[in-house]
PDB file of N, CA and C in Angstrom:
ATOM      1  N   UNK A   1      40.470  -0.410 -46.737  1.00  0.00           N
ATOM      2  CA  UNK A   1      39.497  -0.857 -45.768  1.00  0.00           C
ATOM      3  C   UNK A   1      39.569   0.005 -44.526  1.00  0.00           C
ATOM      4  N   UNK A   2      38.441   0.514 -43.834  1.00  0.00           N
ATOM      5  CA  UNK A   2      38.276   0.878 -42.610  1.00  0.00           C
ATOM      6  C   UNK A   2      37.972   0.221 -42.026  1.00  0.00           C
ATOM      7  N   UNK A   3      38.843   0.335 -40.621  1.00  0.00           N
ATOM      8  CA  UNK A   3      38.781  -0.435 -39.362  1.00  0.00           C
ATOM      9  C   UNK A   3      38.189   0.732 -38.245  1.00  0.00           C
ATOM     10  N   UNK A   4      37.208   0.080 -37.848  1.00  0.00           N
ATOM     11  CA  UNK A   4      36.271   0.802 -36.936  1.00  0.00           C
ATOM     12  C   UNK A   4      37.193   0.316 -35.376  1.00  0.00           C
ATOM     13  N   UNK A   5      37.608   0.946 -34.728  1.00  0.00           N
ATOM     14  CA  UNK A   5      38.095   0.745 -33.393  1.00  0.00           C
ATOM     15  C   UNK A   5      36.850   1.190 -32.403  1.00  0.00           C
ATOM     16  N   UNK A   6      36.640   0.335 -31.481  1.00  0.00           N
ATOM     17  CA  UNK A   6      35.729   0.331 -30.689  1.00  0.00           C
ATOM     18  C   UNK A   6      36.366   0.839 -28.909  1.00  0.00           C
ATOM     19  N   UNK A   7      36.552   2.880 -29.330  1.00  0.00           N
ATOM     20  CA  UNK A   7      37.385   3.014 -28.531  1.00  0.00           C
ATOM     21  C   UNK A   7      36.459   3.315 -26.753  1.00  0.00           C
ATOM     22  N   UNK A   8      36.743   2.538 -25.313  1.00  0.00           N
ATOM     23  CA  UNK A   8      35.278   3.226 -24.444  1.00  0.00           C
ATOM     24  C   UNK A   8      35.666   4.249 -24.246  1.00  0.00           C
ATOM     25  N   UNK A   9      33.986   4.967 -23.885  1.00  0.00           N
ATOM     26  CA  UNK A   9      34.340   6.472 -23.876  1.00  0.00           C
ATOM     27  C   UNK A   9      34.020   6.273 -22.452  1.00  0.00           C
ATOM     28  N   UNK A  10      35.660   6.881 -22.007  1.00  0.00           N
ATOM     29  CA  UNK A  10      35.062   6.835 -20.176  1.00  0.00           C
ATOM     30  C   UNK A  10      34.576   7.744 -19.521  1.00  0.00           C
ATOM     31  N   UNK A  11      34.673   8.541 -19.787  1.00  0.00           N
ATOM     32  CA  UNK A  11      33.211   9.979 -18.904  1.00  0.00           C
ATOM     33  C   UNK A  11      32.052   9.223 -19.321  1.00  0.00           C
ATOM     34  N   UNK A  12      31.789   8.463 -20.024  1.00  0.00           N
ATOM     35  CA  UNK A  12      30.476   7.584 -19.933  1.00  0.00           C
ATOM     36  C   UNK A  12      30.317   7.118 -18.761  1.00  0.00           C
ATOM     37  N   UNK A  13      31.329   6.227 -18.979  1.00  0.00           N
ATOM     38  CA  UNK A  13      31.513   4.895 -17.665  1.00  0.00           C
ATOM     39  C   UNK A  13      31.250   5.786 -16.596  1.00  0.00           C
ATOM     40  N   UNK A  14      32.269   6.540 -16.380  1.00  0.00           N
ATOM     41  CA  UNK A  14      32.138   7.298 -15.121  1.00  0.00           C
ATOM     42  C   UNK A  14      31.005   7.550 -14.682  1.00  0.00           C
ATOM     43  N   UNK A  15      30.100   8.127 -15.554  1.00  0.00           N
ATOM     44  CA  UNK A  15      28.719   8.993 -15.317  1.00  0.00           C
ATOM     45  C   UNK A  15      27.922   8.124 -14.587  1.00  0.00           C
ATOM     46  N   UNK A  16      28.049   6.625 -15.748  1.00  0.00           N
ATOM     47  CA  UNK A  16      27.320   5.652 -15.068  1.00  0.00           C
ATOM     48  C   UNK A  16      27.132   4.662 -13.793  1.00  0.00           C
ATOM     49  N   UNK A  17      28.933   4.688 -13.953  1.00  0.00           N
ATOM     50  CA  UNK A  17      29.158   3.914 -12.679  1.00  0.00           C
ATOM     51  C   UNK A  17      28.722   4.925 -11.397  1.00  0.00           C
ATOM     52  N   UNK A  18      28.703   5.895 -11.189  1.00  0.00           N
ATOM     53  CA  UNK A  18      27.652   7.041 -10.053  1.00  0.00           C
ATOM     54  C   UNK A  18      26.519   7.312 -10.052  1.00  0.00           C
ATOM     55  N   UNK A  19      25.545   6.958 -11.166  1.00  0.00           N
ATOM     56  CA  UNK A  19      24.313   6.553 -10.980  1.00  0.00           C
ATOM     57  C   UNK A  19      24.253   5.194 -10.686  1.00  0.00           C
ATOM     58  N   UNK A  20      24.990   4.679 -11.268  1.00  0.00           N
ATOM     59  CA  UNK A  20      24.594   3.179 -10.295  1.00  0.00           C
ATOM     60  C   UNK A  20      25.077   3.306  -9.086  1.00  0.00           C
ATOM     61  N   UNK A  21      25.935   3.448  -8.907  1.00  0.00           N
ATOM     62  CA  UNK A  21      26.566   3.871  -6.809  1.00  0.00           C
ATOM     63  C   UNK A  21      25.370   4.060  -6.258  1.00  0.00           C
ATOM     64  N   UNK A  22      24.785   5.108  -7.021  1.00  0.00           N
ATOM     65  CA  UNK A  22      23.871   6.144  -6.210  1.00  0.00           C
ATOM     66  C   UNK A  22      22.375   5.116  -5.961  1.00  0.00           C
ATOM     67  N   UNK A  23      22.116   4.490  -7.144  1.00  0.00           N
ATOM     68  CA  UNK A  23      20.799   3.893  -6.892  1.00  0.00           C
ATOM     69  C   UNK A  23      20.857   2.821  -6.337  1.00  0.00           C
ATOM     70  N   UNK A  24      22.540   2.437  -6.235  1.00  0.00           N
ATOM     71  CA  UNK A  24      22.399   0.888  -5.188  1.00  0.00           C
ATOM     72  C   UNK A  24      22.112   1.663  -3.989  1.00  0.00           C
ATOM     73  N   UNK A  25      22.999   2.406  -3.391  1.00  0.00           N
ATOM     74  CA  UNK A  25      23.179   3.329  -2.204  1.00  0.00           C
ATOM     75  C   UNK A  25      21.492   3.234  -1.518  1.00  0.00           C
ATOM     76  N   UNK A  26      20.263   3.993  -2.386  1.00  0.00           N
ATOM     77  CA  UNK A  26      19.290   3.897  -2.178  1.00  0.00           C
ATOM     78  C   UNK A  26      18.507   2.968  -1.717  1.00  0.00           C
ATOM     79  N   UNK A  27      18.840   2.051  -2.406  1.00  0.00           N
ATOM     80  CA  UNK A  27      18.517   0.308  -2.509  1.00  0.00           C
ATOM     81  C   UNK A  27      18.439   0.082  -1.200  1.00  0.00           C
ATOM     82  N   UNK A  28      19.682  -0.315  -1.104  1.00  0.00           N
ATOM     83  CA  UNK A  28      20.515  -0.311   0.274  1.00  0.00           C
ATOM     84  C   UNK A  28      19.741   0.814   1.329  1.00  0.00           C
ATOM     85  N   UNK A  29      19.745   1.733   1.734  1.00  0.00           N
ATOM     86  CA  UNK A  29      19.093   2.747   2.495  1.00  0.00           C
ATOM     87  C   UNK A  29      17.453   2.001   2.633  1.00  0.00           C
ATOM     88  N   UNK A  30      17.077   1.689   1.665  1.00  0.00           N
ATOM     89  CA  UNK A  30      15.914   1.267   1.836  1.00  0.00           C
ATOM     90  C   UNK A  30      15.572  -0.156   2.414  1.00  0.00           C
ATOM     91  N   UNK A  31      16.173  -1.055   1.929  1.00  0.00           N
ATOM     92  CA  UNK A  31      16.404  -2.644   2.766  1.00  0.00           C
ATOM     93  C   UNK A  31      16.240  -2.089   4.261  1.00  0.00           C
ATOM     94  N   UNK A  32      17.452  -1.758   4.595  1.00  0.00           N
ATOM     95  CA  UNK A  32      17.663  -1.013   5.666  1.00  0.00           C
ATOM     96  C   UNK A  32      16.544  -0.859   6.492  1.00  0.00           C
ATOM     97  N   UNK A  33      15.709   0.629   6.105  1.00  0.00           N
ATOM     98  CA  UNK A  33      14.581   0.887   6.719  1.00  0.00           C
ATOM     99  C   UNK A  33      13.715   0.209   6.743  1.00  0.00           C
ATOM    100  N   UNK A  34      13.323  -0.912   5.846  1.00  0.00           N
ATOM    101  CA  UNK A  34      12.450  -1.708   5.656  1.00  0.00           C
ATOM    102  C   UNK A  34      12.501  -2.684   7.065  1.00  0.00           C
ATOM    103  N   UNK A  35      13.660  -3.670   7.145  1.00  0.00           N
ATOM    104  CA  UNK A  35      13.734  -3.837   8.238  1.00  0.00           C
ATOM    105  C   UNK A  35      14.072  -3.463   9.184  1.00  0.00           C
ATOM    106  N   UNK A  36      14.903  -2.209   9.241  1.00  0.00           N
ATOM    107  CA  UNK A  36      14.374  -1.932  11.222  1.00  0.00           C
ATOM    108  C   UNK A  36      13.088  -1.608  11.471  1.00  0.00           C
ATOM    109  N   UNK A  37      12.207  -1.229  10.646  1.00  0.00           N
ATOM    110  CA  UNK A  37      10.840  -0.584  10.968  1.00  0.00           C
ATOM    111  C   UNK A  37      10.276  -2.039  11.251  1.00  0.00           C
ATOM    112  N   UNK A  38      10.371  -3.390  10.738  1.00  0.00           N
ATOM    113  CA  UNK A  38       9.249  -4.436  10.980  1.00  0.00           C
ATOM    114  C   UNK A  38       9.688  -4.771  12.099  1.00  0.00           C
ATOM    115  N   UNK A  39      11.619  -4.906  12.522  1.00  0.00           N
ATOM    116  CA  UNK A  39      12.009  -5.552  13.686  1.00  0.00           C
ATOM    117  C   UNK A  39      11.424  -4.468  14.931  1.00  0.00           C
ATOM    118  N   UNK A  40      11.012  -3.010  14.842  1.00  0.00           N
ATOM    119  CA  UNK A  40      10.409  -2.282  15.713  1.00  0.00           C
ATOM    120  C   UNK A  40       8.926  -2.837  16.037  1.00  0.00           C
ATOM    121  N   UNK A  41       8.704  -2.908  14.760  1.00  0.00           N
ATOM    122  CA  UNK A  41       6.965  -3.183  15.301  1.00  0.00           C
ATOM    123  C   UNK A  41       6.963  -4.004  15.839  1.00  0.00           C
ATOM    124  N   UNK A  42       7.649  -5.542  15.255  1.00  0.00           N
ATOM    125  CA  UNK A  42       7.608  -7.026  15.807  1.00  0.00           C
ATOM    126  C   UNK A  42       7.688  -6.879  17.119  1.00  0.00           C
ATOM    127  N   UNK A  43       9.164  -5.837  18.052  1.00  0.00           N
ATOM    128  CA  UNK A  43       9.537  -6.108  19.051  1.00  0.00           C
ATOM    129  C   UNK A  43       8.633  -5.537  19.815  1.00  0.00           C
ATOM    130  N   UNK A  44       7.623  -4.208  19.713  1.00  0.00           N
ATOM    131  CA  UNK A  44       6.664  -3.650  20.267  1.00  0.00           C
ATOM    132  C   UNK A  44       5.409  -4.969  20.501  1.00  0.00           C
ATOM    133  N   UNK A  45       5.250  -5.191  19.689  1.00  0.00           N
ATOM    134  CA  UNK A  45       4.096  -5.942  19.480  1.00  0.00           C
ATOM    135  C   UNK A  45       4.359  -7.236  20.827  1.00  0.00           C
ATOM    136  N   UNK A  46       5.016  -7.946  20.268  1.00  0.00           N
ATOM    137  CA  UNK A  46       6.040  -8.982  21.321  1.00  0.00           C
ATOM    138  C   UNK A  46       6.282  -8.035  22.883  1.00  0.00           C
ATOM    139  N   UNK A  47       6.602  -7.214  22.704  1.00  0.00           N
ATOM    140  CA  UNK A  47       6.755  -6.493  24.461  1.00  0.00           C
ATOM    141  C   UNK A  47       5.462  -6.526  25.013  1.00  0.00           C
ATOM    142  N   UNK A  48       4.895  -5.421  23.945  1.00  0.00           N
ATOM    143  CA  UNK A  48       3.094  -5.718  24.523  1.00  0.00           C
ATOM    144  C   UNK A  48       2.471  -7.372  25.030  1.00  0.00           C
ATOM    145  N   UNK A  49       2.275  -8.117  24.318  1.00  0.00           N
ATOM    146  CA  UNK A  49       2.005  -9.376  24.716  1.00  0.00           C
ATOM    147  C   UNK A  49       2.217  -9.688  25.981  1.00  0.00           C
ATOM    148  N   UNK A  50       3.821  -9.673  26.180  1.00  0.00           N
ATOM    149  CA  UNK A  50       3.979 -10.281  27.598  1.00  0.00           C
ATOM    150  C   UNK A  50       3.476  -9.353  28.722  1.00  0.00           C
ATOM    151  N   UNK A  51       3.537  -7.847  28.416  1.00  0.00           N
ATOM    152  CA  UNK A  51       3.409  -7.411  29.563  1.00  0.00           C
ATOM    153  C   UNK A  51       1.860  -7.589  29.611  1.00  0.00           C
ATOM    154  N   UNK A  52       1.160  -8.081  28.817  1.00  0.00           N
ATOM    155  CA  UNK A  52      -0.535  -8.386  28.956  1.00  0.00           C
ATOM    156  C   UNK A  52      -0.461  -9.231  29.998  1.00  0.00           C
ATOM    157  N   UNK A  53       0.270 -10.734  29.659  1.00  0.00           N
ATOM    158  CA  UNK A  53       0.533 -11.850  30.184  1.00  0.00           C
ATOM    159  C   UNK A  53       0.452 -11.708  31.456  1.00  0.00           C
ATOM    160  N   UNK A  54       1.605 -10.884  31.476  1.00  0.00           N
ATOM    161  CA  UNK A  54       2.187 -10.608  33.138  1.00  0.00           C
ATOM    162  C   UNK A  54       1.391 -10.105  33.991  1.00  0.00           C
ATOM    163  N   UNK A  55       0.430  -8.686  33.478  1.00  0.00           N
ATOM    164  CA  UNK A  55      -0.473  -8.222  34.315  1.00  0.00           C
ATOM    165  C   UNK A  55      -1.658  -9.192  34.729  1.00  0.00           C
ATOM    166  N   UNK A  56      -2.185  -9.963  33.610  1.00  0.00           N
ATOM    167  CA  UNK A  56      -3.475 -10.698  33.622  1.00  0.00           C
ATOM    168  C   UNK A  56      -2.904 -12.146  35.108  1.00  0.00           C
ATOM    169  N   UNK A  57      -1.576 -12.121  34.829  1.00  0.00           N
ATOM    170  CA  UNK A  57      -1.078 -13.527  35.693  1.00  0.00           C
ATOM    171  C   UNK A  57      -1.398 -12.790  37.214  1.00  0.00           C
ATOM    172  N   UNK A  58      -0.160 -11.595  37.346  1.00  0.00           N
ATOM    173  CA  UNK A  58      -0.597 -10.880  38.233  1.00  0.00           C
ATOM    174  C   UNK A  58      -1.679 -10.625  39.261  1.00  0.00           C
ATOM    175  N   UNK A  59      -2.511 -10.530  38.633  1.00  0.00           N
ATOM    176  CA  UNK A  59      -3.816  -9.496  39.246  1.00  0.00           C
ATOM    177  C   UNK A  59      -4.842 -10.716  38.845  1.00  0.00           C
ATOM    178  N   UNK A  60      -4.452 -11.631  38.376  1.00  0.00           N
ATOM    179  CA  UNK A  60      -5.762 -13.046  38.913  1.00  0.00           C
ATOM    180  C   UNK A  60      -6.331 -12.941  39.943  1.00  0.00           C
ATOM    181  N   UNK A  61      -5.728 -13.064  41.060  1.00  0.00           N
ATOM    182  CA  UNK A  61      -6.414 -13.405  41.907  1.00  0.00           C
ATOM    183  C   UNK A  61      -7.434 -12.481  42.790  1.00  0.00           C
ATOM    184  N   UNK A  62      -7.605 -10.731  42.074  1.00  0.00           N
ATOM    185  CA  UNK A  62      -8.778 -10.032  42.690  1.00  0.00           C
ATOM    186  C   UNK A  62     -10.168 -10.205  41.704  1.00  0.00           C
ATOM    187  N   UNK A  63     -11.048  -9.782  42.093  1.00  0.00           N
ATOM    188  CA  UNK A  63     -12.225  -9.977  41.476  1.00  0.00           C
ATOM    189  C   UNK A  63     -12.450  -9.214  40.587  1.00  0.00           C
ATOM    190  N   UNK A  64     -11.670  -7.849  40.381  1.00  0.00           N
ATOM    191  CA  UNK A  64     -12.153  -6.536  38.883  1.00  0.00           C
ATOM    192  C   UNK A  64     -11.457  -7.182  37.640  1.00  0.00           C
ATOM    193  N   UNK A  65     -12.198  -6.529  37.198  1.00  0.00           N
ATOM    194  CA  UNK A  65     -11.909  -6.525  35.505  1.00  0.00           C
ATOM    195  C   UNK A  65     -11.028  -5.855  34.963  1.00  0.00           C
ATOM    196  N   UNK A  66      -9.676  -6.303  34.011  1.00  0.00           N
ATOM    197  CA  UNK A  66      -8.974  -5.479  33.524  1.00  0.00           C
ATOM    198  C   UNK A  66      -9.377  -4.917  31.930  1.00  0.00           C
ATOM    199  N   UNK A  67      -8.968  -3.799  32.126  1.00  0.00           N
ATOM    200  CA  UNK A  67      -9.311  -3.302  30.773  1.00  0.00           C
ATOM    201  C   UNK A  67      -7.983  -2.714  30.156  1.00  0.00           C
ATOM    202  N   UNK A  68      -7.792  -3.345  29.212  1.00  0.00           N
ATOM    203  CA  UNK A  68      -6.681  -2.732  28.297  1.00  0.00           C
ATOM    204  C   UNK A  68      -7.022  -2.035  27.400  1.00  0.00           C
TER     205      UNK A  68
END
């Protein structure tokens, strides 16, 4: 009888376990950018607002028109 031994071949593993490193790595890199870019816009967006606020509170009380 032959007995098949099921030996791992590790330069496989290896190969693989560094493409996976690599494409979590990416993953990761990308989460990343994903949110600092929305927490940028959000916080732009949000800065803008108030300083609308502030000017329009401001400058009530002359008679021109603001134009943003």
């Amino acid at each position: 009888m032959h007995h098949f031994v099921n030996k791992p071949d590790f330069k496989s593993q290896i190969n693989n376990q560094k493409g996976q490193s690599f494409v979590e790595f990416m993953f990761l890199l990308l989460v990343l950018l994903v949110l600092s870019f929305t927490l940028i816009l959000g916080l732009n967006k949000g800065v803008g607002k108030t300083w609308k606020k502030m000017i329009t509170t401001i400058s009530a009380p002359t008679t021109s028109t603001i134009e943003f």
